[in-house]
Protein backbone atom coordinates (compact mmCIF):
# COMPACT_ATOMS: atom_id res chain seq x y z
CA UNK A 1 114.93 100.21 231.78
CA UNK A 2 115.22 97.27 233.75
CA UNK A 3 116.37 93.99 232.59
CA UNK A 4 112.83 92.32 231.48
CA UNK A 5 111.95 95.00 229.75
CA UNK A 6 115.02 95.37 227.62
CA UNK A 7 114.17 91.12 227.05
CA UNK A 8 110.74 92.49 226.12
CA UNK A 9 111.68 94.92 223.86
CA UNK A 10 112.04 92.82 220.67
CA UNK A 11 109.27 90.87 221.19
CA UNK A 12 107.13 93.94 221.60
CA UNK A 13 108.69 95.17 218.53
CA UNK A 14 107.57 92.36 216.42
CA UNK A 15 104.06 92.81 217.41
CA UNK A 16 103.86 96.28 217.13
CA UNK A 17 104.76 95.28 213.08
CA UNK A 18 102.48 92.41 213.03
CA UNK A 19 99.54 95.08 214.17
CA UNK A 20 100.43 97.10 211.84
CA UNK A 21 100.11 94.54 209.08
CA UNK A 22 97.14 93.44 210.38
CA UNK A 23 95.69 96.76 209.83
CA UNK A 24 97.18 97.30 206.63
CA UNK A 25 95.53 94.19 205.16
CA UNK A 26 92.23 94.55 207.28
CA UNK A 27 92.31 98.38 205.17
CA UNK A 28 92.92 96.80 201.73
CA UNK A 29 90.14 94.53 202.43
CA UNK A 30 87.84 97.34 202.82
CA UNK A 31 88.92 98.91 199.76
CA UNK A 32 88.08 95.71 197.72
CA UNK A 33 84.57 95.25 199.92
CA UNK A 34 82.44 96.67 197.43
CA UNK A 35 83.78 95.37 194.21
CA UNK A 36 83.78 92.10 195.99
CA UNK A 37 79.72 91.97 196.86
CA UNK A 38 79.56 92.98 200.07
CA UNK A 39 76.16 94.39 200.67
CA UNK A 40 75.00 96.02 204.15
CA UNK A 41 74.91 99.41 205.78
CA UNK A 42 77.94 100.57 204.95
CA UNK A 43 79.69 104.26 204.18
CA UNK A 44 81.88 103.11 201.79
CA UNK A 45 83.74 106.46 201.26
CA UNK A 46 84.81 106.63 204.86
CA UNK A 47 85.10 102.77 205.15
CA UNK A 48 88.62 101.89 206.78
CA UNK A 49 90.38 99.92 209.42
CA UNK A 50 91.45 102.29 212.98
CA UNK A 51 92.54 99.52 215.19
CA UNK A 52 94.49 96.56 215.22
CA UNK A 53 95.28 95.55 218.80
CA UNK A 54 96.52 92.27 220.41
CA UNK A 55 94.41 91.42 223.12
CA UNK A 56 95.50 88.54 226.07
CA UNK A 57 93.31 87.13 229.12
CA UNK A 58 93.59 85.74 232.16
CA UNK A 59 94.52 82.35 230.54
CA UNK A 60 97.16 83.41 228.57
CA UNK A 61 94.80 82.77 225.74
CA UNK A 62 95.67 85.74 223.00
CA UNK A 63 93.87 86.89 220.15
CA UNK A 64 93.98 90.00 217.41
CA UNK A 65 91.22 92.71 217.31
CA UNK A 66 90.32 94.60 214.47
CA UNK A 67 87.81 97.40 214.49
CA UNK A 68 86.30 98.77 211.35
CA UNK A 69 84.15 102.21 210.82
CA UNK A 70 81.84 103.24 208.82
CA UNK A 71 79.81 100.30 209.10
CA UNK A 72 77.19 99.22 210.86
CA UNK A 73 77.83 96.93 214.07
CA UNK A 74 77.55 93.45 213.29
CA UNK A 75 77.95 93.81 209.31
CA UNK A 76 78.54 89.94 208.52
CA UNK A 77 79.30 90.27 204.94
CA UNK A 78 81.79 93.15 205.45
CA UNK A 79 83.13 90.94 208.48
CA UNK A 80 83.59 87.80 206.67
CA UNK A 81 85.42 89.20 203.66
CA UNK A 82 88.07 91.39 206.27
CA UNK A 83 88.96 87.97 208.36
CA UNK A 84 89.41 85.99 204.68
CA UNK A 85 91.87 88.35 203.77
CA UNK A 86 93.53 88.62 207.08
CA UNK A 87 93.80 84.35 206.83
CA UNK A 88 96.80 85.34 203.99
CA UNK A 89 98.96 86.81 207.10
CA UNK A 90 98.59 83.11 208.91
CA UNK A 91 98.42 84.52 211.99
CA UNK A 92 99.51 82.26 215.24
CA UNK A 93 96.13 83.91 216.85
CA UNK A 94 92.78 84.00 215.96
CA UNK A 95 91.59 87.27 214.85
CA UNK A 96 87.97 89.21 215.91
CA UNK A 97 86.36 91.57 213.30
CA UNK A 98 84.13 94.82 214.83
CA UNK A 99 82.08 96.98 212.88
CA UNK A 100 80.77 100.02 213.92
CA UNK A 101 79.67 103.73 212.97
């Protein structure tokens, strides 16, 4: 491994925890979705987070990524009540909620 890499290392590290955090509190959130109002096309016995990713372009500008299933694409309510809870982790990025089937 060559000397950037091994600098890299903890850094990746410490997103590879934040992700998973993300996702952990992106999941809780759809576990409290229906007791908290959310209405829309949604299967809520299948209804879970399966992505968190950290996502960069060609500015350097980074943000966070979460994808949802079991619900349909564009589900604002469901949408909305994931990125409140995710506002808890004060992330240094902003962070993009997907829904889809």
């Amino acid at each position: 491994m060559g000397d950037a890499a091994k600098k890299a290392e903890p850094n990746l590290s410490m997103m590879c925890e934040t992700l998973k955090a993300i996702r952990e509190a992106a999941d809780k959130a759809c576990d409290t979705a229906q007791e908290a109002g959310v209405t829309g096309a949604i299967n809520w016995g299948d209804l879970g987070c399966v992505d968190a990713r950290f996502c960069i372009d060609e500015e350097g500008n980074g943000s966070f990524d979460v994808l949802i299933e079991e619900a349909a694409p564009g589900s604002i309510d469901l949408m909305r009540h994931v990125s409140e809870a995710l506002v808890d982790l004060k992330l240094a990025w902003p962070v993009e909620v997907r829904t889809e089937w």
